[in-house]
C-alpha atoms as a PDB file:
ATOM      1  CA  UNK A   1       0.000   0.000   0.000  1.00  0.00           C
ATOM      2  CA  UNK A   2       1.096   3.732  -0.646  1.00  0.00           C
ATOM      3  CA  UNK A   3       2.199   5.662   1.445  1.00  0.00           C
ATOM      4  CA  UNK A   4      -0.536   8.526   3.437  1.00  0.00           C
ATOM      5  CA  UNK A   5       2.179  10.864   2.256  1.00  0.00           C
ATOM      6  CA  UNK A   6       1.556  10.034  -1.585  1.00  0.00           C
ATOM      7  CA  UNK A   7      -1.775   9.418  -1.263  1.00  0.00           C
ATOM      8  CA  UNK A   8      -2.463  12.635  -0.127  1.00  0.00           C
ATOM      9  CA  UNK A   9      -0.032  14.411  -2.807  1.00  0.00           C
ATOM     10  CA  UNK A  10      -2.019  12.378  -5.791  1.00  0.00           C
ATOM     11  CA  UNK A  11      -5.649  13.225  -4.606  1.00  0.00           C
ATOM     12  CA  UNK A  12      -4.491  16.702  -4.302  1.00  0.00           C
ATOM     13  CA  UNK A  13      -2.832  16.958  -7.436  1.00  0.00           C
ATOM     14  CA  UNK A  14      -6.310  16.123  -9.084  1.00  0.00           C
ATOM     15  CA  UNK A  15      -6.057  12.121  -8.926  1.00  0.00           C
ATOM     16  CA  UNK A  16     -10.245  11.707  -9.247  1.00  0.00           C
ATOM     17  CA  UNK A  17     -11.657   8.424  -6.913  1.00  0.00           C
ATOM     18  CA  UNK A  18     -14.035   6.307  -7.913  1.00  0.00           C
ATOM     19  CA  UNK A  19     -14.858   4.021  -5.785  1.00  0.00           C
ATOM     20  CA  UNK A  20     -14.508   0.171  -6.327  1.00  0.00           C
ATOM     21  CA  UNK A  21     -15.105  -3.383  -4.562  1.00  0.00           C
ATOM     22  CA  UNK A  22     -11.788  -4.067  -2.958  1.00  0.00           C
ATOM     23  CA  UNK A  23     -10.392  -0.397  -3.095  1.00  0.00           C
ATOM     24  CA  UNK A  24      -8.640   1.130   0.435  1.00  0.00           C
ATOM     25  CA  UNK A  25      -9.071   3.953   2.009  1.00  0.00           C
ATOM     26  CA  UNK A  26      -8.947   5.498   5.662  1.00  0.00           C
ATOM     27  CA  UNK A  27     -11.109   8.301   6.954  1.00  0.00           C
ATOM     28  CA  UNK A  28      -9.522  11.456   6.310  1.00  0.00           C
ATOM     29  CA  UNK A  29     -10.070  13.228   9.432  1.00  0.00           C
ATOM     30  CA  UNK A  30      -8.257  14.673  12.550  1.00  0.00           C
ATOM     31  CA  UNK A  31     -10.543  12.706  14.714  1.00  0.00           C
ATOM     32  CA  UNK A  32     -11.049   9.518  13.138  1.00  0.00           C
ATOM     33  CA  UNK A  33      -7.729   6.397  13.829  1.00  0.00           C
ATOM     34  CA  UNK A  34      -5.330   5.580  11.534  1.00  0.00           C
ATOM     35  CA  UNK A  35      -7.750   2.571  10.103  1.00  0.00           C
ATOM     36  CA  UNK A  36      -7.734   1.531   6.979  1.00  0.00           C
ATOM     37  CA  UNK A  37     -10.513   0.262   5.540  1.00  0.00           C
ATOM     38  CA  UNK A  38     -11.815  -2.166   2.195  1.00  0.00           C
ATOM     39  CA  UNK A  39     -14.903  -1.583   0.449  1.00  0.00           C
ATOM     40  CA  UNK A  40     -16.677  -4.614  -0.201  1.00  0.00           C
ATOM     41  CA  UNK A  41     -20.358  -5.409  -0.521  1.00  0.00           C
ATOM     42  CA  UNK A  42     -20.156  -6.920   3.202  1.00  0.00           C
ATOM     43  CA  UNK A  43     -18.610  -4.157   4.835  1.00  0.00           C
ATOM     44  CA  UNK A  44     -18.495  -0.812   3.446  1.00  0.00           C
ATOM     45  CA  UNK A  45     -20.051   0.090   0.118  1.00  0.00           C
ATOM     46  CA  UNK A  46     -19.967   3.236  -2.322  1.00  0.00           C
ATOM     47  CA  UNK A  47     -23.516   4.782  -2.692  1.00  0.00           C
ATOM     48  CA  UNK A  48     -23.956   7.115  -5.709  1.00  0.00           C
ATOM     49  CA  UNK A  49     -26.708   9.905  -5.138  1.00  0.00           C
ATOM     50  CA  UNK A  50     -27.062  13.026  -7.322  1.00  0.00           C
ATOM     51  CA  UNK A  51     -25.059  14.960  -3.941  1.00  0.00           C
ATOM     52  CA  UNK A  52     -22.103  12.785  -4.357  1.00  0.00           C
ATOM     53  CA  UNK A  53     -20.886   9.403  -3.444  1.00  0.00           C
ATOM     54  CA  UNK A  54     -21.543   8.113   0.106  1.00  0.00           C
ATOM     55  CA  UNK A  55     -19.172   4.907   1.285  1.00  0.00           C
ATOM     56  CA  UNK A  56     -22.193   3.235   3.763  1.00  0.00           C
ATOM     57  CA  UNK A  57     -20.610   1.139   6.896  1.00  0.00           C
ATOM     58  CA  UNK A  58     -23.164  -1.509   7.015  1.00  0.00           C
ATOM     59  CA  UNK A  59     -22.837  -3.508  10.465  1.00  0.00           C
ATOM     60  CA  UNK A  60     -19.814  -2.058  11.667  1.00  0.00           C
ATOM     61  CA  UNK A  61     -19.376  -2.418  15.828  1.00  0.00           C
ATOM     62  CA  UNK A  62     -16.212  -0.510  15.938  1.00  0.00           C
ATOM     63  CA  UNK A  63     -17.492   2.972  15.010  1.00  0.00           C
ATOM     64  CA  UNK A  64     -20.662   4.593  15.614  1.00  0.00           C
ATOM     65  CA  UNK A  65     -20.627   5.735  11.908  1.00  0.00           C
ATOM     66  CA  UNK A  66     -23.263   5.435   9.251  1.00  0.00           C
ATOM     67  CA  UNK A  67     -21.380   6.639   6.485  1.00  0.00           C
ATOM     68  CA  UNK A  68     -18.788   9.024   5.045  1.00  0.00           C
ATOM     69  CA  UNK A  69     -18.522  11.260   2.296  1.00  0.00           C
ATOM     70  CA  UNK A  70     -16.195  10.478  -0.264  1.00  0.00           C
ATOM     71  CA  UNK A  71     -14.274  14.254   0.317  1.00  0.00           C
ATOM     72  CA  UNK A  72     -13.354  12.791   3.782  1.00  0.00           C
ATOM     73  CA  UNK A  73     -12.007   9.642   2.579  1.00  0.00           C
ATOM     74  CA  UNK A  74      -8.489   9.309   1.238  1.00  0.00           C
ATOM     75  CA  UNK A  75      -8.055   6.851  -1.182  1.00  0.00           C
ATOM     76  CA  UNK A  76      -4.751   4.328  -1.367  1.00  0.00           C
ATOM     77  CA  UNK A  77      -4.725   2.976  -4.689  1.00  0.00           C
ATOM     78  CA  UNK A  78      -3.323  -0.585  -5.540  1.00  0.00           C
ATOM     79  CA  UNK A  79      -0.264  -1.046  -7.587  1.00  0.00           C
ATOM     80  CA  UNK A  80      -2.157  -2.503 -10.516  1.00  0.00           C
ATOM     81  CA  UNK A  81      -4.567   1.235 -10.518  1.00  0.00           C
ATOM     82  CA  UNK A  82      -1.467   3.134 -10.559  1.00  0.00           C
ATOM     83  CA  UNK A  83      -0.196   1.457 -13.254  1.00  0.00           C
ATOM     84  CA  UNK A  84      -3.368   1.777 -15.443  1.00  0.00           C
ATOM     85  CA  UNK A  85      -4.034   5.018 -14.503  1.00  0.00           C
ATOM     86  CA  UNK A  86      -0.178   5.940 -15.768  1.00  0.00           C
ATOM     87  CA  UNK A  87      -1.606   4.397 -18.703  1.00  0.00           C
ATOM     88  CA  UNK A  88       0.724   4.491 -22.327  1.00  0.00           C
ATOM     89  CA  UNK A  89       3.279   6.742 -20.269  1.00  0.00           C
ATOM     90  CA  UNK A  90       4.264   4.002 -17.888  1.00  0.00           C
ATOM     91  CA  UNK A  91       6.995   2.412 -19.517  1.00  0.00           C
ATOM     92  CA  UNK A  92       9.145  -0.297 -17.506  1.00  0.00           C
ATOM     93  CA  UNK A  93       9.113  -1.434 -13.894  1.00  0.00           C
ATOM     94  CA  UNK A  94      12.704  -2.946 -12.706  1.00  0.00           C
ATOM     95  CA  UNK A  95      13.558  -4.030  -9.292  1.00  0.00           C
ATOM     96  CA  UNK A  96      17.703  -4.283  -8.005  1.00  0.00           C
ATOM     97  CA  UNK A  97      18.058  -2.876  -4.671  1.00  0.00           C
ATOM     98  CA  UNK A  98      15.079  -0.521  -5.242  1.00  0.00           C
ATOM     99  CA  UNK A  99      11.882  -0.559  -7.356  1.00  0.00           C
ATOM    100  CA  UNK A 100      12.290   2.301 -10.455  1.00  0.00           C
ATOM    101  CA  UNK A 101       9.301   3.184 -12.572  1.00  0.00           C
ATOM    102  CA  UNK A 102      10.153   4.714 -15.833  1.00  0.00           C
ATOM    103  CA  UNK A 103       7.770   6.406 -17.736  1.00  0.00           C
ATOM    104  CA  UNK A 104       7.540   8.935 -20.445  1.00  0.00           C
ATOM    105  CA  UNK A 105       6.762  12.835 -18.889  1.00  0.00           C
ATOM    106  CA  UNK A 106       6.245  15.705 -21.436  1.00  0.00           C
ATOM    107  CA  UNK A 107       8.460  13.729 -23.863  1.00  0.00           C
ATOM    108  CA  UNK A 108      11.104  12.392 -21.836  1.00  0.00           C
ATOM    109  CA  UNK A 109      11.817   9.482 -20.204  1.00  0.00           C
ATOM    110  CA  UNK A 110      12.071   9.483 -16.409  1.00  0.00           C
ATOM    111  CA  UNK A 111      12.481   7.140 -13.492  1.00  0.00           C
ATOM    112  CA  UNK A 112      11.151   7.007 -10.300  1.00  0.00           C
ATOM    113  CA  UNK A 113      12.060   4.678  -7.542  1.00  0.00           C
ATOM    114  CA  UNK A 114      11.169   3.656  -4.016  1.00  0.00           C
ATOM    115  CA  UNK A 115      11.741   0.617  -1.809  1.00  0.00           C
ATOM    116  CA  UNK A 116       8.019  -0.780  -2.827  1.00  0.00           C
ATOM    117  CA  UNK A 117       7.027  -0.996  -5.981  1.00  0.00           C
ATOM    118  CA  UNK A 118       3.741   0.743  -5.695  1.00  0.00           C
ATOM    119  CA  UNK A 119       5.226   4.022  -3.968  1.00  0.00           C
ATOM    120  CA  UNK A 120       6.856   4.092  -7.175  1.00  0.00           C
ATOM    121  CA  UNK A 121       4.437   3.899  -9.492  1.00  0.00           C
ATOM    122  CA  UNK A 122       2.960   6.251  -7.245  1.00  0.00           C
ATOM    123  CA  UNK A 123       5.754   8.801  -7.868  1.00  0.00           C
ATOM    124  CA  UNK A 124       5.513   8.515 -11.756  1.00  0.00           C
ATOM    125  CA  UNK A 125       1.691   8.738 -11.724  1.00  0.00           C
ATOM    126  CA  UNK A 126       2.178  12.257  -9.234  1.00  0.00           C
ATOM    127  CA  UNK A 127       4.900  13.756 -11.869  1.00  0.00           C
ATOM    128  CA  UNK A 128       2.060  12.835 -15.031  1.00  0.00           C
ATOM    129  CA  UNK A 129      -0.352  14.472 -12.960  1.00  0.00           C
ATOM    130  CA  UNK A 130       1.613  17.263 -11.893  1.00  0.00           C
ATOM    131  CA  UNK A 131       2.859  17.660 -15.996  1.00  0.00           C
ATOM    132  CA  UNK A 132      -0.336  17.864 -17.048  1.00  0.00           C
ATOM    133  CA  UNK A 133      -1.911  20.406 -14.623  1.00  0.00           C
ATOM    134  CA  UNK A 134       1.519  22.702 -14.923  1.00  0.00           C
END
């Protein structure tokens, strides 16, 4: 899983959630833990109404909570979304004594690295998005 750090940096660099069976998240919030949580259909589910999306805690006995809005949620997205979402720009993925992304921004070819493989894709997809809004 990402890092808060980068999940924070790609949500507010524009990275748009929508919300899918098996996606992570924690409640973004001073006074809510440091839980992470999994939609599913059991748990906690994403409820689309013209307002917004809703993720609905059905059953939960650890929190007196109902449901969330999705603005208070931060997202963690999996390796695999990162990579989509970096779409034709992601290029390789290599792992020696690091993990390095390389992936074409504004023409060139850059590389990225971390010591998981996701914080690194995470890295690319955060330069793309910063590119692009710059």
């Amino acid at each position: 899983m990402i890092s808060m750090q980068l999940a924070r940096a790609l949500r507010d660099s524009g990275l748009v959630w929508h919300p899918r069976r098996g996606d992570n998240f924690r409640i973004d919030r001073i006074e809510a833990d440091d839980e992470v949580y999994t939609l599913s259909d059991m748990t906690v589910e994403a409820h689309e109404f013209s307002s917004g999306t809703v993720l609905g805690f059905n059953g939960t006995t650890e929190w007196a909570l109902d449901s969330v809005a999705l603005d208070d949620a931060l997202w963690f997205p999996r390796e695999d979304q990162l990579r989509d979402i970096l779409g034709p720009a992601f290029r390789t993925l290599r792992h020696e004594t690091a993990f390095t992304v390389t992936a074409v921004i504004d023409g060139e070819s850059k590389e990225f690295e971390a010591d998981d493989a996701a914080d690194a894709y995470a890295r690319a997809l955060l330069a793309l998005l910063d590119a692009v809004a710059g």
